[in-house]
N, C-alpha and C. Protein backbone atom coordinates (compact mmCIF):
# COMPACT_ATOMS: atom_id res chain seq x y z
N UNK A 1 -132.41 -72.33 -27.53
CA UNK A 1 -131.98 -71.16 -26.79
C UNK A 1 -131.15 -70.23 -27.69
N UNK A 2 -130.26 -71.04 -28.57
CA UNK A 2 -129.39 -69.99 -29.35
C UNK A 2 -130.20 -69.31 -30.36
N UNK A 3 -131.19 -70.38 -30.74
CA UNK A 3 -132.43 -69.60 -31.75
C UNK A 3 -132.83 -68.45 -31.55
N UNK A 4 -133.12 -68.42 -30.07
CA UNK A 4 -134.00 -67.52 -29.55
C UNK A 4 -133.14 -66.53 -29.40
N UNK A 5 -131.86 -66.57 -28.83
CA UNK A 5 -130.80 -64.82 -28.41
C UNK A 5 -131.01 -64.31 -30.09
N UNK A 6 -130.68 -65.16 -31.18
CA UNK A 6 -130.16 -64.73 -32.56
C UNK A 6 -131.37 -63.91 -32.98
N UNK A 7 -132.69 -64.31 -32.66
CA UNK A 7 -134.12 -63.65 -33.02
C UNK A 7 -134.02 -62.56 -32.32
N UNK A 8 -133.75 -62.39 -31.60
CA UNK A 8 -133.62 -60.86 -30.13
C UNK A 8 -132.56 -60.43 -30.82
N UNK A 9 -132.00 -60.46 -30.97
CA UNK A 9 -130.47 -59.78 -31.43
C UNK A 9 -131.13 -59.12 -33.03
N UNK A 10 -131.45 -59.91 -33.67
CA UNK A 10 -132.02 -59.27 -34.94
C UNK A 10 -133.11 -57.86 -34.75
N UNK A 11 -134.06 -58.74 -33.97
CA UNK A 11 -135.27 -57.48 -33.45
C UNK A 11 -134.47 -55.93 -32.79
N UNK A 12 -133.33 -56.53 -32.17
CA UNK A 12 -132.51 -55.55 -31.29
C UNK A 12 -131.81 -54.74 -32.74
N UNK A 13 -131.34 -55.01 -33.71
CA UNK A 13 -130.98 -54.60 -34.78
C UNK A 13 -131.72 -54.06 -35.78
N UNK A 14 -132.99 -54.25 -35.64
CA UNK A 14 -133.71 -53.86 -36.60
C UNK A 14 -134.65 -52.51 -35.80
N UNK A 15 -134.86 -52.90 -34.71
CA UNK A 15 -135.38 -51.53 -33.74
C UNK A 15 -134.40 -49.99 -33.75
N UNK A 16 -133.09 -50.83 -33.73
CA UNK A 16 -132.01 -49.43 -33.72
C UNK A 16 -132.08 -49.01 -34.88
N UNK A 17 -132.04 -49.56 -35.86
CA UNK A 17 -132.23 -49.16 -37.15
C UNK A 17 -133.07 -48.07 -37.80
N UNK A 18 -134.48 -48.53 -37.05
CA UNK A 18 -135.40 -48.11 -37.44
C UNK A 18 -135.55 -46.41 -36.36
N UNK A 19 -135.27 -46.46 -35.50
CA UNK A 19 -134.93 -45.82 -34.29
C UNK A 19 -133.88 -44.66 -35.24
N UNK A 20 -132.85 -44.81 -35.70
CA UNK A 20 -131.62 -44.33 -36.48
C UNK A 20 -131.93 -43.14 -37.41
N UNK A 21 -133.05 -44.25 -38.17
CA UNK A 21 -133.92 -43.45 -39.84
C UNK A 21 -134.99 -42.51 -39.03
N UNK A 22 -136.00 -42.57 -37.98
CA UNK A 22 -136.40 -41.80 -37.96
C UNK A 22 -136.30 -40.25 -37.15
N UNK A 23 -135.10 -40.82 -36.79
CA UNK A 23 -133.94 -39.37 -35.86
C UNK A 23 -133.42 -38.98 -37.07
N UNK A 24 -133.14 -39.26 -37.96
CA UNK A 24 -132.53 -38.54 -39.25
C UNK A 24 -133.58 -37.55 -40.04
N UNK A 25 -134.50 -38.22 -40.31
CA UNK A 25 -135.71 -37.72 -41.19
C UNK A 25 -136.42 -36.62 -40.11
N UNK A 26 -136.53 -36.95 -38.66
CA UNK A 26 -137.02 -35.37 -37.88
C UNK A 26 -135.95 -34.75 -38.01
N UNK A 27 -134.30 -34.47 -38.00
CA UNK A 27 -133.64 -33.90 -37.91
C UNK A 27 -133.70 -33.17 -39.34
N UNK A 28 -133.90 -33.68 -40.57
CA UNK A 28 -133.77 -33.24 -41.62
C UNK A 28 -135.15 -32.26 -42.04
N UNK A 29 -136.65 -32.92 -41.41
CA UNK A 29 -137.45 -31.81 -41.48
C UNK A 29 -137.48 -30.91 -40.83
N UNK A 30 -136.84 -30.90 -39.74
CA UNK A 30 -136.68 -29.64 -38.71
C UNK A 30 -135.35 -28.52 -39.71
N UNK A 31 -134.72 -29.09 -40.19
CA UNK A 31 -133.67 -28.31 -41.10
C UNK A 31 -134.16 -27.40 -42.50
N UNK A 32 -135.04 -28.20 -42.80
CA UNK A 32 -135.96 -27.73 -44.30
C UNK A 32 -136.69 -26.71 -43.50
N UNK A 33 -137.86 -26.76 -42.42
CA UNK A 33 -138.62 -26.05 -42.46
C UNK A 33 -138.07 -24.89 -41.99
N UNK A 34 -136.60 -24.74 -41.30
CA UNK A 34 -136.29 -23.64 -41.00
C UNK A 34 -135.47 -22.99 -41.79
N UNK A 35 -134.96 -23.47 -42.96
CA UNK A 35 -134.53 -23.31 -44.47
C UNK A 35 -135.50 -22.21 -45.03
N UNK A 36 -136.78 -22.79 -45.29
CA UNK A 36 -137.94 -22.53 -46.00
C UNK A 36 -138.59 -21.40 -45.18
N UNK A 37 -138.63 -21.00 -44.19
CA UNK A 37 -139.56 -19.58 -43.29
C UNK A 37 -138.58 -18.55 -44.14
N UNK A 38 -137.12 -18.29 -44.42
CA UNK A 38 -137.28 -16.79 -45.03
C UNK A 38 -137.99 -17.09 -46.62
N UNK A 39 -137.90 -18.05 -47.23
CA UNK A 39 -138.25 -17.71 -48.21
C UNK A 39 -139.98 -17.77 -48.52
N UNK A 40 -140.72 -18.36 -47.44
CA UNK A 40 -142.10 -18.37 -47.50
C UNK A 40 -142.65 -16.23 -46.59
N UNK A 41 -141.65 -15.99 -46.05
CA UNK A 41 -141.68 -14.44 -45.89
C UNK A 41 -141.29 -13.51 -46.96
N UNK A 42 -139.95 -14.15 -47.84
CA UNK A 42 -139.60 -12.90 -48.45
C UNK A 42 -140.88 -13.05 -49.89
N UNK A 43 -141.09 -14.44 -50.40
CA UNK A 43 -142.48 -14.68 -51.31
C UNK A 43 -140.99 -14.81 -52.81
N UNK A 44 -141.86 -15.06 -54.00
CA UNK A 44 -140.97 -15.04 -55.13
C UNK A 44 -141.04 -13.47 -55.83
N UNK A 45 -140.60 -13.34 -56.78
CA UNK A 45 -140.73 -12.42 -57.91
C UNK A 45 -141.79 -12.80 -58.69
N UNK A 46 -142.76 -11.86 -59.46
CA UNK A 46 -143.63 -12.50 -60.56
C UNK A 46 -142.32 -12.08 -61.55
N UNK A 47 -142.78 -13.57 -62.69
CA UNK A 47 -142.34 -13.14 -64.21
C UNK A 47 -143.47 -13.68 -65.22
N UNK A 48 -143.59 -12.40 -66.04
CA UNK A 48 -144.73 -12.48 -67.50
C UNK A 48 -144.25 -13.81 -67.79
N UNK A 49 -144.42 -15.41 -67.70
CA UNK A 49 -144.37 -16.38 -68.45
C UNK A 49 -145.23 -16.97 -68.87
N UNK A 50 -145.33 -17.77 -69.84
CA UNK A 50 -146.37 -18.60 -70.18
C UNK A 50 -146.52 -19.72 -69.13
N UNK A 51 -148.06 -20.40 -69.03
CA UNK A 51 -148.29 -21.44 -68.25
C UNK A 51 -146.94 -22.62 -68.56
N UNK A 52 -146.70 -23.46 -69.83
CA UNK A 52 -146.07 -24.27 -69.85
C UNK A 52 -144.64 -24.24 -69.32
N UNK A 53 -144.25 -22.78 -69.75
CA UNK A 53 -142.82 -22.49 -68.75
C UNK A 53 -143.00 -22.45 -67.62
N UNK A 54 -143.38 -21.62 -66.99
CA UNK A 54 -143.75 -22.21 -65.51
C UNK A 54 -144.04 -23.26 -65.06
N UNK A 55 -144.81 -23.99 -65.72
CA UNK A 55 -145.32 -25.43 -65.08
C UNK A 55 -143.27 -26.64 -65.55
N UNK A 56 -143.17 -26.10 -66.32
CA UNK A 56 -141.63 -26.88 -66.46
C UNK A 56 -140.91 -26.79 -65.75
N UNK A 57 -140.78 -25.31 -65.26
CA UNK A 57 -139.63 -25.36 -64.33
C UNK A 57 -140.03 -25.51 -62.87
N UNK A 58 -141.50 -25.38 -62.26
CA UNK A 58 -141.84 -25.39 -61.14
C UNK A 58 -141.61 -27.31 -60.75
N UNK A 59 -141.92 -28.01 -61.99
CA UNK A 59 -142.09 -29.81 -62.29
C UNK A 59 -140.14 -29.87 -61.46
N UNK A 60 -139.22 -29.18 -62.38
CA UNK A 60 -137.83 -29.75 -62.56
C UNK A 60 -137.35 -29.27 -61.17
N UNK A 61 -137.90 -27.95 -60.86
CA UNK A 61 -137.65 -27.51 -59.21
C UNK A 61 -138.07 -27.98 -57.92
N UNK A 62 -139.24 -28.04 -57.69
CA UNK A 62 -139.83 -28.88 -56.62
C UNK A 62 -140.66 -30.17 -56.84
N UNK A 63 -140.43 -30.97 -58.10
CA UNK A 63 -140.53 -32.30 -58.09
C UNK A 63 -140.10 -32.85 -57.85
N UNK A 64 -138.16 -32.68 -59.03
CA UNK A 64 -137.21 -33.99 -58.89
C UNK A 64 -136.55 -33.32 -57.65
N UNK A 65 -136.50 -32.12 -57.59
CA UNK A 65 -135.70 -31.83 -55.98
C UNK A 65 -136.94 -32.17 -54.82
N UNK A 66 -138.08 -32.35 -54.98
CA UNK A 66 -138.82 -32.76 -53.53
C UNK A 66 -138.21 -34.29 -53.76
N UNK A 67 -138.03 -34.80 -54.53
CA UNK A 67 -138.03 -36.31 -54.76
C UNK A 67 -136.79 -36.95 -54.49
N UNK A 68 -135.31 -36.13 -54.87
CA UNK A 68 -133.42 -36.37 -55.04
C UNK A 68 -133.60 -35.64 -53.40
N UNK A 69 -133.76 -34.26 -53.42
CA UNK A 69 -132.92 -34.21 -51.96
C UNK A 69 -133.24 -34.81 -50.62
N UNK A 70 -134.46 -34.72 -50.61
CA UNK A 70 -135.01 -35.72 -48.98
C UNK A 70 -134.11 -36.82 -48.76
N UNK A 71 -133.82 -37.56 -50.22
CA UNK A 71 -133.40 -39.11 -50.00
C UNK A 71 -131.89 -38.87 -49.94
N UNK A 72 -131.06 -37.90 -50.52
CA UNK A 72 -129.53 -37.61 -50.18
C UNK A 72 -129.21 -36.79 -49.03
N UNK A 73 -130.20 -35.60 -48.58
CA UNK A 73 -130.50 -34.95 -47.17
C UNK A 73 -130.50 -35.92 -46.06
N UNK A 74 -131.05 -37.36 -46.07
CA UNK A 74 -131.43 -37.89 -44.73
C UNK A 74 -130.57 -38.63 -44.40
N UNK A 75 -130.25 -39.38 -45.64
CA UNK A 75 -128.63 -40.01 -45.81
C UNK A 75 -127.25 -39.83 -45.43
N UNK A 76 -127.22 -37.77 -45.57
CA UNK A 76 -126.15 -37.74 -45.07
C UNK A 76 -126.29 -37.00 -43.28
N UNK A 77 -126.90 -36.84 -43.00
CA UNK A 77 -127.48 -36.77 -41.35
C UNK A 77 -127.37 -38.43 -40.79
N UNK A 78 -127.80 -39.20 -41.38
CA UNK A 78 -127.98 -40.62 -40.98
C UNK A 78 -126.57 -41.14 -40.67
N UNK A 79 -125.06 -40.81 -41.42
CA UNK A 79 -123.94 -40.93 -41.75
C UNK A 79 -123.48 -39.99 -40.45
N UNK A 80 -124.27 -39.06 -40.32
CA UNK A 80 -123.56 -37.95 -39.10
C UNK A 80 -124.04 -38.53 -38.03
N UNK A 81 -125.04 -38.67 -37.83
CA UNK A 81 -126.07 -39.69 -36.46
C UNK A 81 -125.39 -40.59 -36.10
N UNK A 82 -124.61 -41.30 -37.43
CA UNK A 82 -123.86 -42.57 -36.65
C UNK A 82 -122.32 -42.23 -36.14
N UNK A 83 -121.84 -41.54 -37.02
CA UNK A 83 -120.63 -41.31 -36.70
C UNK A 83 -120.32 -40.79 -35.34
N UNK A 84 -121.15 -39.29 -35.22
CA UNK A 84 -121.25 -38.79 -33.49
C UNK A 84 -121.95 -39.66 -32.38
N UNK A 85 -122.67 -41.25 -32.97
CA UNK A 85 -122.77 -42.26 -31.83
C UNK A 85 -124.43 -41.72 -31.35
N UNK A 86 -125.25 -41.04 -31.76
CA UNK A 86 -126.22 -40.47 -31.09
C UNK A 86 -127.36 -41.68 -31.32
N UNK A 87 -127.37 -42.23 -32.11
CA UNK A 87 -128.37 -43.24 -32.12
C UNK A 87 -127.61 -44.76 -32.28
């Protein structure tokens, strides 16, 4: 019997959990995409560069930042989620 509450109690822990991360990650894409509408309206500037410059800085801009901020973005919503008790 005690086996069994400790297995429920885990599942019960691992559901909120999981429940937690994915209220963070909609909260955080709902934040980006409304980030991202002025600048997919206002568009960029052209600049005369060569392919390899461009391709460098487009790699260092929306690679390691698609890759660093999602995972420090959801983290700190996840930290706010818990603190205000919402999940």
């Amino acid at each position: 019997m005690a086996r069994r509450l400790a297995k429920q109690k885990k599942c019960e822990r691992k559901t909120w959990l999981q429940s937690r991360i994915i209220l963070s990650a909609v909260i955080f894409n709902a934040l980006i995409i409304i980030a991202l509408i002025p600048l997919a309206l206002r568009g960029v500037q052209y600049r005369p560069l060569g392919a390899a410059a461009i391709l460098t800085r487009n790699l260092l801009i929306y690679g390691v930042g698609g890759l660093i901020v999602p995972f420090i973005g959801i983290k700190l919503i996840d930290v706010i989620v818990v603190s205000l008790h919402l999940a």
